[in-house]
N, C-alpha and C. Protein backbone atom coordinates (compact mmCIF):
# COMPACT_ATOMS: atom_id res chain seq x y z
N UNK A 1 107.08 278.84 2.38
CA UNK A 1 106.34 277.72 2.93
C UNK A 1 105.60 277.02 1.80
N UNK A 2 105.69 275.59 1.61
CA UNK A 2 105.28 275.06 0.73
C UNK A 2 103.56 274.99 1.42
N UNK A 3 102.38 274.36 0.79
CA UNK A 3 101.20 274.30 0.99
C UNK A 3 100.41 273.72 0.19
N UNK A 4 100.24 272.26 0.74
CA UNK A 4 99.96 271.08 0.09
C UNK A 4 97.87 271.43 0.33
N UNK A 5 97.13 271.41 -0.82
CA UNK A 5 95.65 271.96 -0.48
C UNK A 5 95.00 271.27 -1.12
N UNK A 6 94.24 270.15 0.13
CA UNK A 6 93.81 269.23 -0.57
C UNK A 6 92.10 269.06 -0.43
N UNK A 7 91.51 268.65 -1.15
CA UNK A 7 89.96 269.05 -0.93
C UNK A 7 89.31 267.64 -0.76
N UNK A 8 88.65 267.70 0.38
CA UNK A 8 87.97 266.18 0.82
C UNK A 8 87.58 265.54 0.24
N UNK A 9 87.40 264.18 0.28
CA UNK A 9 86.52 263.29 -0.31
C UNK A 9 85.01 263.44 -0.57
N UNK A 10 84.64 262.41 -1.27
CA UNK A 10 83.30 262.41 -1.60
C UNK A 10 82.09 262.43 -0.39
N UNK A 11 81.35 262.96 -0.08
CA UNK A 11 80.61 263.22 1.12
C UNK A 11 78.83 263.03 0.73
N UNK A 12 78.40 262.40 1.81
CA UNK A 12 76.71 262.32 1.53
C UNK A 12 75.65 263.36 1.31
N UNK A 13 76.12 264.37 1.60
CA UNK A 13 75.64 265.69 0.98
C UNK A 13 76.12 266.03 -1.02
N UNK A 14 77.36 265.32 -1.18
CA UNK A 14 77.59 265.48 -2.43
C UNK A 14 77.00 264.46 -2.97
N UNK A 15 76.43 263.24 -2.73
CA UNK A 15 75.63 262.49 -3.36
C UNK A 15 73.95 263.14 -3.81
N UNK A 16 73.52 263.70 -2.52
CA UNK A 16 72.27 264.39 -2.08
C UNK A 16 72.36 265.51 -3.41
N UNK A 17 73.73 266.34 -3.30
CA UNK A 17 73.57 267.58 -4.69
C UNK A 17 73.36 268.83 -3.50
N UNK A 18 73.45 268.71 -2.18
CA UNK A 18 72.92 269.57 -2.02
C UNK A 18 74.28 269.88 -0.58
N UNK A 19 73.83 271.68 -0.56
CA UNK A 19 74.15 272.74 0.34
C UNK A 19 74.70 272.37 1.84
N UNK A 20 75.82 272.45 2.55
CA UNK A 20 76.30 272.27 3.68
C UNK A 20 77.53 273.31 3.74
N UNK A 21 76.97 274.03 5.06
CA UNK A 21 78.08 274.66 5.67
C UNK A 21 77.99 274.50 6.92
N UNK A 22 77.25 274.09 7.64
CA UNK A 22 77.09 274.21 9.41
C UNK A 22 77.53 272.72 9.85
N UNK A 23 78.67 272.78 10.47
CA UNK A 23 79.13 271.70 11.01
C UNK A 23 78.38 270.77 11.77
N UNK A 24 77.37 271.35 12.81
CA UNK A 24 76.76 270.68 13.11
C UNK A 24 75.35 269.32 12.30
N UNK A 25 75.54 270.07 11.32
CA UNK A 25 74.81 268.81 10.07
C UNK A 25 75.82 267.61 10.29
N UNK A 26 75.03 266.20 10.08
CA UNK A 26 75.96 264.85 9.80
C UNK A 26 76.40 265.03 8.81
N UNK A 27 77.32 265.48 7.81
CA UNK A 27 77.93 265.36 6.79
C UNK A 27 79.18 264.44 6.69
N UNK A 28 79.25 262.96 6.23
CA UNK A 28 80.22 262.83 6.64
C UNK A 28 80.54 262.06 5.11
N UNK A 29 81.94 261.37 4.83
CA UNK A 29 82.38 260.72 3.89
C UNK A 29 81.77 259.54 3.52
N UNK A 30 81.27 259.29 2.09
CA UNK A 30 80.45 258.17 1.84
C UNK A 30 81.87 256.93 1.75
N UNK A 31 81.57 255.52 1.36
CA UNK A 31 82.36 254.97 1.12
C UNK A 31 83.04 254.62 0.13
N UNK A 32 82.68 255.57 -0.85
CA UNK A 32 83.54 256.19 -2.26
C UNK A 32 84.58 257.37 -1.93
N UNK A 33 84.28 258.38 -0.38
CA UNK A 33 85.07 259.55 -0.24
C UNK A 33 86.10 258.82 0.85
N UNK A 34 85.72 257.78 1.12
CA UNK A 34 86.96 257.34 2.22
C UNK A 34 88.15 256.64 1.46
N UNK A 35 87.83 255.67 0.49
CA UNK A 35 88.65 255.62 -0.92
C UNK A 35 89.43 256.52 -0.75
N UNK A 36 88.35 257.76 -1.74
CA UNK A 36 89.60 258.84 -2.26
C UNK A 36 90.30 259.58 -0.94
N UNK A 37 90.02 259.40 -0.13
CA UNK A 37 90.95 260.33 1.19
C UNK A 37 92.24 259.17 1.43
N UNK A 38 92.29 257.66 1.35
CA UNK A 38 93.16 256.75 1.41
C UNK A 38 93.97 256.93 -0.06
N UNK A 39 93.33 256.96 -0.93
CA UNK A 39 94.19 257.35 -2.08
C UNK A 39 94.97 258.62 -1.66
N UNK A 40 94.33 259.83 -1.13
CA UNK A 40 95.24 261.18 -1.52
C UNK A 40 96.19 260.73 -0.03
N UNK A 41 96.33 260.15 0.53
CA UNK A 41 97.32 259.87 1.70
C UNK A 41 98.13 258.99 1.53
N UNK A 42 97.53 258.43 0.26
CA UNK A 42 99.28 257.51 -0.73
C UNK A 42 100.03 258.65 -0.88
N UNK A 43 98.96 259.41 -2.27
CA UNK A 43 99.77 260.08 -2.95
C UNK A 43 100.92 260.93 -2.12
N UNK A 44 100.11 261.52 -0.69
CA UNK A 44 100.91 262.30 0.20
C UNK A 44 101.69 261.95 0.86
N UNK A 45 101.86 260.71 0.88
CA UNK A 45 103.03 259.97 2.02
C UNK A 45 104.62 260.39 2.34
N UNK A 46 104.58 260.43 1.04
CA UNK A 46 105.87 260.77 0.93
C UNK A 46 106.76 262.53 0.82
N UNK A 47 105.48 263.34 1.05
CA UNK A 47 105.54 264.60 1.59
C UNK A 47 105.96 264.72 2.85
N UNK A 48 106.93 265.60 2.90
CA UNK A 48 106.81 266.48 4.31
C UNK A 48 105.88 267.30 4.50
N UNK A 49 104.94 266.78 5.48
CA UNK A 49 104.33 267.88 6.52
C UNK A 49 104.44 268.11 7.46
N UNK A 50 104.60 269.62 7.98
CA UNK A 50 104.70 269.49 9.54
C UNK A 50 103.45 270.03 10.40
N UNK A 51 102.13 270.08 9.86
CA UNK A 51 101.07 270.39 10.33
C UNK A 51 100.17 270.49 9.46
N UNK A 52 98.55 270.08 9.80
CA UNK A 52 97.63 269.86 8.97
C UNK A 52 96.91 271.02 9.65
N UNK A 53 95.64 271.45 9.04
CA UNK A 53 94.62 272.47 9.15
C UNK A 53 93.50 272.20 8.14
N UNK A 54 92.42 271.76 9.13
CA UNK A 54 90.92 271.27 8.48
C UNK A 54 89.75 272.49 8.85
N UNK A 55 88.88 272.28 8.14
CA UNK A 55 87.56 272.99 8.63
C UNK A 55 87.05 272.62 9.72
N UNK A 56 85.88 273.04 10.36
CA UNK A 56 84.94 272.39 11.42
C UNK A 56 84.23 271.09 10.90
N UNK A 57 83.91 271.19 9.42
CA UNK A 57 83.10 269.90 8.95
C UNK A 57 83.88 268.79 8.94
N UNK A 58 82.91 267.87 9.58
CA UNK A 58 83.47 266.29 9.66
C UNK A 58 84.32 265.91 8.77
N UNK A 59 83.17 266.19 7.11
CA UNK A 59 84.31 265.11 5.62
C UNK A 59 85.58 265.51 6.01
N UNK A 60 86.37 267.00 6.34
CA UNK A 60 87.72 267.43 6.05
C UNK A 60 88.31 267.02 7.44
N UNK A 61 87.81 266.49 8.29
CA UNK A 61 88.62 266.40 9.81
C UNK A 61 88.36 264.54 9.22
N UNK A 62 87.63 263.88 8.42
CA UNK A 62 87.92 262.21 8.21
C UNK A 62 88.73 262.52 7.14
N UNK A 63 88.74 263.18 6.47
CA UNK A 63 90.19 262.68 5.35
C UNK A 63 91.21 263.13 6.06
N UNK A 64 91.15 264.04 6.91
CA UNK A 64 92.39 264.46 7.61
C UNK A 64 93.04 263.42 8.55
N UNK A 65 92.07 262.81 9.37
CA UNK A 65 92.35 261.47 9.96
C UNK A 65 93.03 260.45 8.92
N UNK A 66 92.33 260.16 8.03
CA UNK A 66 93.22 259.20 7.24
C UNK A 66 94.30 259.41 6.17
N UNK A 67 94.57 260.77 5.96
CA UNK A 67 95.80 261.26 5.41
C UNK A 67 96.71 261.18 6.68
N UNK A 68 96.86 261.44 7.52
CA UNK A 68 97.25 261.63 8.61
C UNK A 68 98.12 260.39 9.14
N UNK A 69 97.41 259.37 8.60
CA UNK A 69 98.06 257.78 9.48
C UNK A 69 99.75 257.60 8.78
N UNK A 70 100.16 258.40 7.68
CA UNK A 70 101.05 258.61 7.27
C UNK A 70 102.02 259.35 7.71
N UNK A 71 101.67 260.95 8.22
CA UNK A 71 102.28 261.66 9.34
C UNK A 71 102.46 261.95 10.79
N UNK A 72 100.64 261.57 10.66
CA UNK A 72 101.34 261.58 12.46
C UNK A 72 101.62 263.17 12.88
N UNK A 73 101.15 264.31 12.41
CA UNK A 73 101.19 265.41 12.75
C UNK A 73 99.99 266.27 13.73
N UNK A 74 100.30 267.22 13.88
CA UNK A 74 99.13 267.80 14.65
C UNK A 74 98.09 268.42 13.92
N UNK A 75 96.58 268.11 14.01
CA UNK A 75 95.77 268.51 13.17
C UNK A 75 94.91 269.74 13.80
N UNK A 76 94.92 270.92 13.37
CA UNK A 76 94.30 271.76 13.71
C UNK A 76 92.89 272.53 13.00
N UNK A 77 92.05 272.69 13.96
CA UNK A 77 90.56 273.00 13.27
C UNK A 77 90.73 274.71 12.80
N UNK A 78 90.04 274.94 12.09
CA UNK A 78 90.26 276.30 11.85
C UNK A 78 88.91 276.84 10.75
N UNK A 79 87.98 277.74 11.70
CA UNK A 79 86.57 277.68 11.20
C UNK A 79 86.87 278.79 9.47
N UNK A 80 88.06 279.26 9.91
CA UNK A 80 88.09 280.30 8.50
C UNK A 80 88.28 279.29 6.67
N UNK A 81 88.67 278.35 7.25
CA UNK A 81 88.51 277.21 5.83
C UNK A 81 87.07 276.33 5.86
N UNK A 82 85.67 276.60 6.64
CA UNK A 82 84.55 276.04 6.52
C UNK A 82 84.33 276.55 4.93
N UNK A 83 83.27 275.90 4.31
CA UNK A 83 83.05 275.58 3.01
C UNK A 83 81.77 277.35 3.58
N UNK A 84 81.30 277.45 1.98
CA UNK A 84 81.00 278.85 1.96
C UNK A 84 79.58 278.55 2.47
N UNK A 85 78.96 279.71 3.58
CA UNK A 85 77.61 279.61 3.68
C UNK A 85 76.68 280.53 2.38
N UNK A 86 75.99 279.41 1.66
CA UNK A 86 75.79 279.85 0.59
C UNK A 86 74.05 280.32 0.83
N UNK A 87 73.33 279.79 1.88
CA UNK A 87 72.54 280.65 2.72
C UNK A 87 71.47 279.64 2.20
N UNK A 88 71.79 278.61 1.48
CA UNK A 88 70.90 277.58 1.19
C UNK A 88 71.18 276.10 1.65
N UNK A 89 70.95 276.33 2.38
CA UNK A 89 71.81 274.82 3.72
C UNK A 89 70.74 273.78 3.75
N UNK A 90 71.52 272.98 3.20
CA UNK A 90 70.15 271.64 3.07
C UNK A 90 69.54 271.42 1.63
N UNK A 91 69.44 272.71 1.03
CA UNK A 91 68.59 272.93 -0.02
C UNK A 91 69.84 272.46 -1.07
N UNK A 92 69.53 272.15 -2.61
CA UNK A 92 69.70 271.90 -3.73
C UNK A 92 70.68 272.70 -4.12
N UNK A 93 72.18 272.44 -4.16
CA UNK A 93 72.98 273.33 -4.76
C UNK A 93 72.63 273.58 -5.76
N UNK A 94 72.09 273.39 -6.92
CA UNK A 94 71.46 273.83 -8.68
C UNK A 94 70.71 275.39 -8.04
N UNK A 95 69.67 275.15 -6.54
CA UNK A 95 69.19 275.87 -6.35
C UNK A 95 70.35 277.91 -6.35
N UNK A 96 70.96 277.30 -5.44
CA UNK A 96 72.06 277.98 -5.20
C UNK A 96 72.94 278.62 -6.70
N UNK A 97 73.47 277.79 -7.39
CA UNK A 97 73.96 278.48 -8.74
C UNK A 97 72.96 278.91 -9.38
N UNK A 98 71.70 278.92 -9.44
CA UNK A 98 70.80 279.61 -10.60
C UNK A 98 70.88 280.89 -9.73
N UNK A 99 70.67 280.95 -8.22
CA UNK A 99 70.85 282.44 -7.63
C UNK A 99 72.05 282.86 -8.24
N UNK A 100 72.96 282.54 -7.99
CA UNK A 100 74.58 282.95 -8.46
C UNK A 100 74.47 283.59 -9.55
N UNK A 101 73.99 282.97 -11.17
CA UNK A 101 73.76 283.00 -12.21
C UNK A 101 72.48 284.07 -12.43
N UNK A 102 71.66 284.41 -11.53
CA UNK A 102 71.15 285.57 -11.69
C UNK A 102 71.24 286.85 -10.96
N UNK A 103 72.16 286.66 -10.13
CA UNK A 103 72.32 287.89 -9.55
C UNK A 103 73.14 288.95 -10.53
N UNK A 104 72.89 290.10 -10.52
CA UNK A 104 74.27 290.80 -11.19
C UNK A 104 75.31 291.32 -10.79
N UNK A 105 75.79 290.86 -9.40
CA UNK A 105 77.12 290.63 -9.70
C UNK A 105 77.22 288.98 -8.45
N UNK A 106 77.57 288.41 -9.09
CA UNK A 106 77.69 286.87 -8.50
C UNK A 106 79.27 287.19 -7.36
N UNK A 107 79.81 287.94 -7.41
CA UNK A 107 81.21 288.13 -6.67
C UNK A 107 80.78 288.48 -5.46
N UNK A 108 80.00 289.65 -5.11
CA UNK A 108 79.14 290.04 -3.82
C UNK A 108 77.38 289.56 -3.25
N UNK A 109 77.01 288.75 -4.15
CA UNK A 109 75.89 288.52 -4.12
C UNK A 109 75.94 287.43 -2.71
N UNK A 110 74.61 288.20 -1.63
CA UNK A 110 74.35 287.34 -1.02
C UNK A 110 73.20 286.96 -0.63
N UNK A 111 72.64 285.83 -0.40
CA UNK A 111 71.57 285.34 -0.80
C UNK A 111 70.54 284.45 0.95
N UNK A 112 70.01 284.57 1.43
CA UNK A 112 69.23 284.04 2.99
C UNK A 112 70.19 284.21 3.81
N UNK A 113 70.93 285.15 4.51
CA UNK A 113 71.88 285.84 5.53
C UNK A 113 73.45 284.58 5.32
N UNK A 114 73.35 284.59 4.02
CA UNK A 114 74.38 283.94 3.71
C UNK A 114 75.88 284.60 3.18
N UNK A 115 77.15 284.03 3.07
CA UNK A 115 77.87 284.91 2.80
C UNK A 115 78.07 285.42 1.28
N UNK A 116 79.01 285.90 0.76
CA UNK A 116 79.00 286.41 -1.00
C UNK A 116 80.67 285.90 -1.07
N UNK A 117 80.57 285.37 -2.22
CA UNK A 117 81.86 285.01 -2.61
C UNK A 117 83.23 285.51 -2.03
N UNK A 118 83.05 287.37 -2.19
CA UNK A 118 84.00 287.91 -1.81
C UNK A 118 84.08 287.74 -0.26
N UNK A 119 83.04 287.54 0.67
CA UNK A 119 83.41 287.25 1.83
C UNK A 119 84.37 286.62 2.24
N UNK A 120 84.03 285.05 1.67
CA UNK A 120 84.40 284.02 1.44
C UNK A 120 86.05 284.18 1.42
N UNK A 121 86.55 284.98 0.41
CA UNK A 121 87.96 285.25 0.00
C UNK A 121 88.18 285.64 0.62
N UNK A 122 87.98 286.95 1.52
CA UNK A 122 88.46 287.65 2.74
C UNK A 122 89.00 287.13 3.76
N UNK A 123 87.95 286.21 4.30
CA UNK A 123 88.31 285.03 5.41
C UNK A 123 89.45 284.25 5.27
N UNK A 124 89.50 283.83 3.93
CA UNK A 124 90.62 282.52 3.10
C UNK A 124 91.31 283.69 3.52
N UNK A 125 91.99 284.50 3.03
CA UNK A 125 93.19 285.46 2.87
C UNK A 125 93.30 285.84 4.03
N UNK A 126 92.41 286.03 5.10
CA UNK A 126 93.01 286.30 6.49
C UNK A 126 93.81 285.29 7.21
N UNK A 127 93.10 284.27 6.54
CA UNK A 127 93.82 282.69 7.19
C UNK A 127 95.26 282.58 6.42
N UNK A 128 95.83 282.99 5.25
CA UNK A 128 96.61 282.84 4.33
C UNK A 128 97.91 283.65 5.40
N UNK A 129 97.69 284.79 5.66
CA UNK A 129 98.30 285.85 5.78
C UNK A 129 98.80 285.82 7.06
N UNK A 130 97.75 284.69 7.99
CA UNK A 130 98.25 284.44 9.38
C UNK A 130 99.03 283.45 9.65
N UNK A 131 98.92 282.29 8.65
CA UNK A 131 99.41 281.29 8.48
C UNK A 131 101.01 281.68 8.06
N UNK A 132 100.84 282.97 7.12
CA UNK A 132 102.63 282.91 6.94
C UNK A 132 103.34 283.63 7.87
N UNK A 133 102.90 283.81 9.05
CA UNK A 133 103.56 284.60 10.17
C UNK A 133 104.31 282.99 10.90
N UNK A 134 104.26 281.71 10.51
CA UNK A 134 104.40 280.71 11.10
C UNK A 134 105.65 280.26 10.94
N UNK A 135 106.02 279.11 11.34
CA UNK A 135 107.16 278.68 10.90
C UNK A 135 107.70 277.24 10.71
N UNK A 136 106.44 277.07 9.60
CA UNK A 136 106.42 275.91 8.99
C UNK A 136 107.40 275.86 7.67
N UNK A 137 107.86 274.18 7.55
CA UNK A 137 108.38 274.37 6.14
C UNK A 137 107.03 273.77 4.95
N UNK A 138 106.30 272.96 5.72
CA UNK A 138 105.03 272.71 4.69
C UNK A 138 103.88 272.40 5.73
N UNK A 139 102.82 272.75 4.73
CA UNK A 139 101.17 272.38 5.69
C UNK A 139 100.06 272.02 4.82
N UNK A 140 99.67 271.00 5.28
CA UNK A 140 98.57 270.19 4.16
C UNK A 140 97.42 270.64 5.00
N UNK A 141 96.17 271.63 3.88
CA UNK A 141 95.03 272.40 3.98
C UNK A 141 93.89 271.15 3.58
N UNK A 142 93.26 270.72 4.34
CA UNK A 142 92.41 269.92 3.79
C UNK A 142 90.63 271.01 4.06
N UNK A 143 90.42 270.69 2.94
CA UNK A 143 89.05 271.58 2.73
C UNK A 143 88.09 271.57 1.78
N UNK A 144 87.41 272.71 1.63
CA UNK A 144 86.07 272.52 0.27
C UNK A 144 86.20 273.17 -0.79
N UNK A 145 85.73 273.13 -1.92
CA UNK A 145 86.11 273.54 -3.02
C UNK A 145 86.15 274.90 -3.53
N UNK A 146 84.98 275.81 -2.06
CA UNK A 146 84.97 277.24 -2.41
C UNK A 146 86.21 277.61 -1.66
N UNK A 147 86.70 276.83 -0.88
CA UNK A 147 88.08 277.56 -0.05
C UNK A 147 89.20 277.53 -0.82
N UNK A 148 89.21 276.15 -1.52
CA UNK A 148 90.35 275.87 -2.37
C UNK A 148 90.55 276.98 -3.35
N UNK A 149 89.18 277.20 -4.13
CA UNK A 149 88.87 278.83 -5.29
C UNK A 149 89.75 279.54 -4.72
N UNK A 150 89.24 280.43 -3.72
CA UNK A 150 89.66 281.57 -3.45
C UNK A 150 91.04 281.34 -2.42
N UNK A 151 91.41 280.20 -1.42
CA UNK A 151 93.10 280.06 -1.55
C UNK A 151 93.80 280.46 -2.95
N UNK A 152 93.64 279.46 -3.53
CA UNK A 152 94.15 279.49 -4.88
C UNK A 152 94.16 280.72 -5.99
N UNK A 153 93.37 281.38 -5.63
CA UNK A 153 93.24 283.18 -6.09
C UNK A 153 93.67 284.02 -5.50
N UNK A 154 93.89 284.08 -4.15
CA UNK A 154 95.07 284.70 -3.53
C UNK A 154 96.45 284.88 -3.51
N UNK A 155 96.31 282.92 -3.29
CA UNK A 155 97.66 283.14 -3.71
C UNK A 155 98.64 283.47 -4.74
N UNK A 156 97.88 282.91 -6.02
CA UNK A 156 98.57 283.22 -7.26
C UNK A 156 98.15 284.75 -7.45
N UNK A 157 97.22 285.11 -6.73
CA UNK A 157 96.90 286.65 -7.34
C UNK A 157 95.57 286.33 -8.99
N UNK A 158 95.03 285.40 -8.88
CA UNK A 158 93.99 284.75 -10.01
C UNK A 158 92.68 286.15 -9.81
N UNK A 159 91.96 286.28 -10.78
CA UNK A 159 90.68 286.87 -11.03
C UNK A 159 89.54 286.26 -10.73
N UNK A 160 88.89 286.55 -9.94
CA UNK A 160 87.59 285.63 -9.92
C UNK A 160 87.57 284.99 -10.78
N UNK A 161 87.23 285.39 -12.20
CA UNK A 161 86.91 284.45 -13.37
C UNK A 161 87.70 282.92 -13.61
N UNK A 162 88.93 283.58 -12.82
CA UNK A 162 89.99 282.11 -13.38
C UNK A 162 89.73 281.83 -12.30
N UNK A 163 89.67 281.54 -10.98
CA UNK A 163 89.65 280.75 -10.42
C UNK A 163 88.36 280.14 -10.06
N UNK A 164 86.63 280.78 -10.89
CA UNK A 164 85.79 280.27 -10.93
C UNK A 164 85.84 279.07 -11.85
N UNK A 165 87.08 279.17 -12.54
CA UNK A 165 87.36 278.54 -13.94
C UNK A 165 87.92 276.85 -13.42
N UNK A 166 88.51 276.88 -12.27
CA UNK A 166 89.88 275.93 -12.06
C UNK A 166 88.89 274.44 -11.79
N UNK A 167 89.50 273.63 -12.02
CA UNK A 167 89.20 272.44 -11.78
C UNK A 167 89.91 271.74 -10.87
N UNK A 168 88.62 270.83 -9.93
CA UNK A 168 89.19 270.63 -8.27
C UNK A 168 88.89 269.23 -8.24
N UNK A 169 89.12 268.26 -8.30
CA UNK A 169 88.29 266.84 -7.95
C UNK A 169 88.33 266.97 -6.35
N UNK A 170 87.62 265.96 -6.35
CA UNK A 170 87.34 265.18 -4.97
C UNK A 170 88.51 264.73 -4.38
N UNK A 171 89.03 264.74 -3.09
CA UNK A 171 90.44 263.86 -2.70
C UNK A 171 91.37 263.95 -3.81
N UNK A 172 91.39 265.21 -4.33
CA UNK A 172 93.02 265.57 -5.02
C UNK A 172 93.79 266.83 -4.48
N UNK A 173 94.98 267.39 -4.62
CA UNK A 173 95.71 267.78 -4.03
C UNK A 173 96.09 269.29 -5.00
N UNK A 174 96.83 270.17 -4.14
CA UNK A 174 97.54 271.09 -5.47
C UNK A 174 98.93 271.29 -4.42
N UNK A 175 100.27 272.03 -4.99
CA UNK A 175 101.18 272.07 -4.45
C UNK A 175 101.16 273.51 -4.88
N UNK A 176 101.40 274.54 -3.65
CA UNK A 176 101.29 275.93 -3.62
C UNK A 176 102.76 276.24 -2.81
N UNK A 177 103.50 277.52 -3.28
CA UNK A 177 104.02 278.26 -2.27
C UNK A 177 103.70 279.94 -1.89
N UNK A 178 104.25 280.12 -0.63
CA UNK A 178 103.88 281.14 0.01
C UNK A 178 105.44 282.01 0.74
């Protein structure tokens, strides 16, 4: 199964700098992230997909909408690709990486009944593992950048380190198989 994994546009919380995982927050695409979600639905046009799968948060269900005007597929919510609860919601992501950066071990560290990285991966890989029981020939993952990490470390089999390492823009894409 091919697995097109694409990470949302620019969002008003990413202007802010700061922490969102609870769907119920307004988080939604500024008008720089609706751009890049019309850009990555050029680039994707000409892909086969035969099913999309977004988070609960708005930004990844509006780029999914407008990647979408291209396929025309069925879009399904799926809370195991929500962006990581980093247990500082609202607050200052800087806040959040200096915890990261001082904990000793940043892989399990969890911080205001929030989750730890490795959680994080667990979930991704349960979703990975259920997803290939399917019988798709491709599926475009639209999501956040800690899901994309640890997808992307699963699947290739990556080390924390490298895939703390990888570089993700805004409304860009990766081409994975499974």
């Amino acid at each position: 199964m091919k697995i097109y994994l694409a990470r949302h546009g620019r969002s008003t919380y990413n202007d802010l700098g700061l922490c969102n995982a609870d769907p119920t927050v307004d988080v939604h695409l500024t008008p720089f992230g609706i751009e890049q979600a019309k850009a990555l639905g050029e680039k994707l046009k000409q892909k086969h997909i035969d099913h999309i799968f977004v988070s609960k948060l708005w930004r990844t269900q509006q780029t999914a909408e407008i990647v979408n005007t291209f396929h025309n597929v069925k879009i399904d919510i799926d809370s195991r690709l929500d962006d990581g609860s980093s247990g500082f919601e609202g607050k200052p992501f800087q806040d959040y990486a200096a915890a990261l950066a001082a904990a000793s071990d940043r892989w399990t560290a969890r911080f205001n009944g929030g989750e730890s990285i490795e959680d994080i991966k667990k979930r991704v890989a349960a979703f990975v593992e259920e997803l290939q029981t399917k019988k798709y020939d491709s599926v475009l993952i639209i999501t956040s950048l800690w899901i994309i990490f640890a997808m992307i470390a699963h699947i290739k089999n990556l080390s924390n380190e490298e895939a703390w390492n990888l570089k993700v823009e805004q409304g860009s894409w990766n081409e994975l198989e499974v």
